[in-house]
Structures are given as C-alpha cells and as structure tokens.
C-alpha atoms as a PDB file:
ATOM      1  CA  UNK A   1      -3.789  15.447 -13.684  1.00  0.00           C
ATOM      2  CA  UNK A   2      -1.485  12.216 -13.531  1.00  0.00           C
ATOM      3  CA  UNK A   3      -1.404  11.993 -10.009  1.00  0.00           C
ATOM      4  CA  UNK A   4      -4.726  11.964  -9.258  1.00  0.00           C
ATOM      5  CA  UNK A   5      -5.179   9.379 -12.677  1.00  0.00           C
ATOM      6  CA  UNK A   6      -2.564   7.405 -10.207  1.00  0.00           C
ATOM      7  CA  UNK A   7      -4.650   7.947  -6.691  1.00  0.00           C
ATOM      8  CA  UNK A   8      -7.553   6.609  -8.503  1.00  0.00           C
ATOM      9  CA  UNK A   9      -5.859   3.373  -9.602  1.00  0.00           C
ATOM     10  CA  UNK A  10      -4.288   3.322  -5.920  1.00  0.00           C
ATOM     11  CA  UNK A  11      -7.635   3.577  -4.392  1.00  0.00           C
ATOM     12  CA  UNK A  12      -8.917   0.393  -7.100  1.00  0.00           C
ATOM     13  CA  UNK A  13      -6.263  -1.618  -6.616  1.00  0.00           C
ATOM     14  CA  UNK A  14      -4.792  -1.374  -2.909  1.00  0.00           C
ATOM     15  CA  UNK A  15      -8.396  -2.685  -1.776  1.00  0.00           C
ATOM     16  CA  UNK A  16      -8.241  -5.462  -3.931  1.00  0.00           C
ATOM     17  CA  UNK A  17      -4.424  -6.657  -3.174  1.00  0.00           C
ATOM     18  CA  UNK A  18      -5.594  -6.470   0.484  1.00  0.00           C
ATOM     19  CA  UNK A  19      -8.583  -8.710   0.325  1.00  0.00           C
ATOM     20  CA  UNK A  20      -6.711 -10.814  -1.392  1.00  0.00           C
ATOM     21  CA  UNK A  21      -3.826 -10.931   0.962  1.00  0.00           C
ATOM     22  CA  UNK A  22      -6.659 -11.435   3.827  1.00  0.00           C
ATOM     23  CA  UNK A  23      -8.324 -14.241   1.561  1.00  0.00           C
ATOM     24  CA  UNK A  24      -5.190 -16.581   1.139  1.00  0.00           C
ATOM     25  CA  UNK A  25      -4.482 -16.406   4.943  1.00  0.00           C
ATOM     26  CA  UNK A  26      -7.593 -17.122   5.779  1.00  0.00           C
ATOM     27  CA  UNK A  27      -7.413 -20.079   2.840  1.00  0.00           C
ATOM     28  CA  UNK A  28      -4.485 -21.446   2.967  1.00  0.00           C
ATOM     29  CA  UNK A  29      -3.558 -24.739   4.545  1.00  0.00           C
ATOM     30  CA  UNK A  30       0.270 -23.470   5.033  1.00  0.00           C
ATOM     31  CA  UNK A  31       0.805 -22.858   8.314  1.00  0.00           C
ATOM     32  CA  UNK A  32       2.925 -19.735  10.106  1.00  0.00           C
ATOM     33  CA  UNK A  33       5.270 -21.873  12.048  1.00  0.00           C
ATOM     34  CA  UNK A  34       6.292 -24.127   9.082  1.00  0.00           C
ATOM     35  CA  UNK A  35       6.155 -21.091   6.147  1.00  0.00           C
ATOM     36  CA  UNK A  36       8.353 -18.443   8.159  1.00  0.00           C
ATOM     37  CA  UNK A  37       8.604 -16.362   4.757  1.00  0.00           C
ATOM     38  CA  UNK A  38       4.759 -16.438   4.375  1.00  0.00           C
ATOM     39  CA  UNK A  39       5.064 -14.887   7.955  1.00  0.00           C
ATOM     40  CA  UNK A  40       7.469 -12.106   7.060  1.00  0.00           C
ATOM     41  CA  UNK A  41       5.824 -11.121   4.258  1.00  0.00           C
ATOM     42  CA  UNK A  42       2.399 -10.954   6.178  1.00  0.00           C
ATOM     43  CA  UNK A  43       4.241  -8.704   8.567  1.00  0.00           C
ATOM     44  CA  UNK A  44       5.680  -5.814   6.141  1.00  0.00           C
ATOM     45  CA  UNK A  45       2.825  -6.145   3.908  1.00  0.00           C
ATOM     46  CA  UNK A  46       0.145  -5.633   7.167  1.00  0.00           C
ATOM     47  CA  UNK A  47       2.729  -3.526   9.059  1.00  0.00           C
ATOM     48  CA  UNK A  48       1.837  -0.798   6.101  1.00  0.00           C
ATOM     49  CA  UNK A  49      -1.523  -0.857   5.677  1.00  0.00           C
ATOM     50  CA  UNK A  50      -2.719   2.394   8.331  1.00  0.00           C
ATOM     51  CA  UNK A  51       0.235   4.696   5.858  1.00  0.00           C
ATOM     52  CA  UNK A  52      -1.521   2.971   2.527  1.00  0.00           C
ATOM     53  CA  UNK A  53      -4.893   4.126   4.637  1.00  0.00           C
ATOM     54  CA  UNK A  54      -3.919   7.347   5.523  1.00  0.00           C
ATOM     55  CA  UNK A  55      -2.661   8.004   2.008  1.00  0.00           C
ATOM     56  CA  UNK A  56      -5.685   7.114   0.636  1.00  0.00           C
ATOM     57  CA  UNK A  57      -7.306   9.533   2.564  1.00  0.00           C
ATOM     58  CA  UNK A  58      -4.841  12.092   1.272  1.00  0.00           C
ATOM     59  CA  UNK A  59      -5.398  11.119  -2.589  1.00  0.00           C
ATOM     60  CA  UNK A  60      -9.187  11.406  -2.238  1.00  0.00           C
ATOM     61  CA  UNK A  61      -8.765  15.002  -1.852  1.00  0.00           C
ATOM     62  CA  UNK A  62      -6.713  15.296  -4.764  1.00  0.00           C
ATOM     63  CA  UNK A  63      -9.220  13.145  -6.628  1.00  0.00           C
ATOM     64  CA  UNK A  64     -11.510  15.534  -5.568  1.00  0.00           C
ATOM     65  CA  UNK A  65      -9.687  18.685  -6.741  1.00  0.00           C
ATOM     66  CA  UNK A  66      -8.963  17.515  -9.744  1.00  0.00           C
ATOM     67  CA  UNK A  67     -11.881  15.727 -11.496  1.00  0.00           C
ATOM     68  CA  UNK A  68     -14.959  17.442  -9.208  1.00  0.00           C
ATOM     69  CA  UNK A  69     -13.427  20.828  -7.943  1.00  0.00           C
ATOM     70  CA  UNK A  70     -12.824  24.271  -9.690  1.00  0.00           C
ATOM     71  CA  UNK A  71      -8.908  23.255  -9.556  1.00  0.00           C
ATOM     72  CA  UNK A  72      -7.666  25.892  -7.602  1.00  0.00           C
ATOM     73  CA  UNK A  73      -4.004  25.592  -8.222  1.00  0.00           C
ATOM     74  CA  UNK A  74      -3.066  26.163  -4.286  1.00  0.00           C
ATOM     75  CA  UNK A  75      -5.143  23.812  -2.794  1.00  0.00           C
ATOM     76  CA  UNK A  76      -4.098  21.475  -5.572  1.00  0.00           C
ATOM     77  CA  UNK A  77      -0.284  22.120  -4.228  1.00  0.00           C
ATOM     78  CA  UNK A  78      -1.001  21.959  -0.770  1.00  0.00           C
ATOM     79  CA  UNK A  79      -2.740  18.269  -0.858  1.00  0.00           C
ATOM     80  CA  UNK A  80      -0.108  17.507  -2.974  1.00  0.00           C
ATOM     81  CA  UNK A  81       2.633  18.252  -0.525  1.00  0.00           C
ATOM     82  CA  UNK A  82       0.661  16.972   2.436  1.00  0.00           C
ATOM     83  CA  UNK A  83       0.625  13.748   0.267  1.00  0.00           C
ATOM     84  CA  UNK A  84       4.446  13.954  -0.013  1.00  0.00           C
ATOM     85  CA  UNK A  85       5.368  14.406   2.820  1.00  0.00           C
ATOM     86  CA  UNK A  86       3.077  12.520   4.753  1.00  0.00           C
ATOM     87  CA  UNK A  87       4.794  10.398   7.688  1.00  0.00           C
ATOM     88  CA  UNK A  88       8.214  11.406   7.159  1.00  0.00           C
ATOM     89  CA  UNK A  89       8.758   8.860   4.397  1.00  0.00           C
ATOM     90  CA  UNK A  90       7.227   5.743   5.663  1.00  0.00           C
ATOM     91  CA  UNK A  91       5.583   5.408   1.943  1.00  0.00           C
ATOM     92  CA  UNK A  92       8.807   4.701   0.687  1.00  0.00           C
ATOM     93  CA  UNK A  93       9.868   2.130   3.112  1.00  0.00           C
ATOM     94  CA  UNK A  94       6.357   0.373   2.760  1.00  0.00           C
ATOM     95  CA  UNK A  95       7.708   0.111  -1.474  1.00  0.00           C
ATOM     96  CA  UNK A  96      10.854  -1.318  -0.342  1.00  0.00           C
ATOM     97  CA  UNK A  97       9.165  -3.799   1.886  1.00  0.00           C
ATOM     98  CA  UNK A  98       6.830  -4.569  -0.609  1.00  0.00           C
ATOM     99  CA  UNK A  99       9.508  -5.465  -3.326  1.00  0.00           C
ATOM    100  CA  UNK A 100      11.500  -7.420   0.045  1.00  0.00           C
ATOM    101  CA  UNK A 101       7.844  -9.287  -0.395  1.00  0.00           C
ATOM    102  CA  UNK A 102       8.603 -10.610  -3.409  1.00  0.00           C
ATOM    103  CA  UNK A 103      12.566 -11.278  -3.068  1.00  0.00           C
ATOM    104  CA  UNK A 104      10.498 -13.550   0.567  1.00  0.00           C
ATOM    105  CA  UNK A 105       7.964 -15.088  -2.072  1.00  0.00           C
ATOM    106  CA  UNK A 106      11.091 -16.468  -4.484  1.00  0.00           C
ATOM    107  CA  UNK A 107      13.891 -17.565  -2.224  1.00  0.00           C
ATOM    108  CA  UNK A 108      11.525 -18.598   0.458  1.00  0.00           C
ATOM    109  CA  UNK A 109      13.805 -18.292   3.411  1.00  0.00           C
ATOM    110  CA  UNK A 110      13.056 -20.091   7.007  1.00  0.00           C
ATOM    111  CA  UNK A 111      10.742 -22.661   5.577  1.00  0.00           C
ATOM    112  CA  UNK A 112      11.115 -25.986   7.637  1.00  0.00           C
ATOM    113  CA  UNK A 113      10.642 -29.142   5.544  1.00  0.00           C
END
C-alpha cells in the first residue's frame, strides 16, 4: 500500500518539477554558454526523463492494483518487480544525478563572469 501511496505522489509531482524545469529555460535570461552549470544540470535532469516516463508507466499499474483492482497478491509482485528492476538500474543513477543537480546549483562550477 506505501508504494503505490509513493507512485501517486511520483506521478503529482514529477509533472510539475518538469514544467517547471521547461518554464525557467524557456524564462530565463541566463544564457547556456555563460551558465555552464545551468547546462549540466539541464543535461542529467533531461537525460532522465524517458526512465522517470517509463516508470511512470510502471507505477500506474500498481496504482491500479492497489486502489481500483481486487489486489491479487501476484500481479501485485510482478509489477512490483518489473518496477524494480526496470532498466538495469538507471533509476538509481537518475537519483544520484539529481542530487549532482543540486551540489551544480550551489558551487556553480564553469560559470564565466
């Protein structure tokens, strides 16, 4: 019951941190060539998005199973390891990049003055 509680925040929130991620860019006067951390963090962050996609797709079946289906306890643990082990573990390098995203957004590293 608390992962699909989670895939349903996931499937609220990932939406919203990417049209906000498309929004600044779109926005913002700062410019690629002068910002090279605002470019590296585009990159992992965009460089992610078909897995967070893909996952999605995976969750809404476990959404399903849980809060609309009859909770069959096999299909439950089948989704649940197709979730898992989805991609060969890119999930958990798209994490670490996002978290690199934030060490980019603080020291700020290749920015030309």
């Amino acid at each position: 019951h608390a992962i699909a509680k989670y895939a349903v925040i996931n499937l609220i929130c990932y939406p919203i941190v990417f049209l906000s991620a498309v929004g600044y860019l779109k926005t913002t006067k700062r410019t690629f060539k002068q910002e090279g951390w605002m470019l590296m963090s585009a990159l992992l962050f965009f460089l992610f998005v078909p897995v967070e996609i893909y996952c999605m797709i995976l969750d809404w079946k476990i959404i399903g199973l849980n809060f609309w289906g009859s909770w069959p306890l096999e299909e439950f643990r089948k989704a649940f390891l197709r979730r898992i082990t989805a991609f060969g573990g890119a999930q958990f390098l798209a994490v670490l990049s996002y978290f690199t995203i934030i060490v980019f957004i603080y020291w700020k590293p290749l920015r030309k003055n």
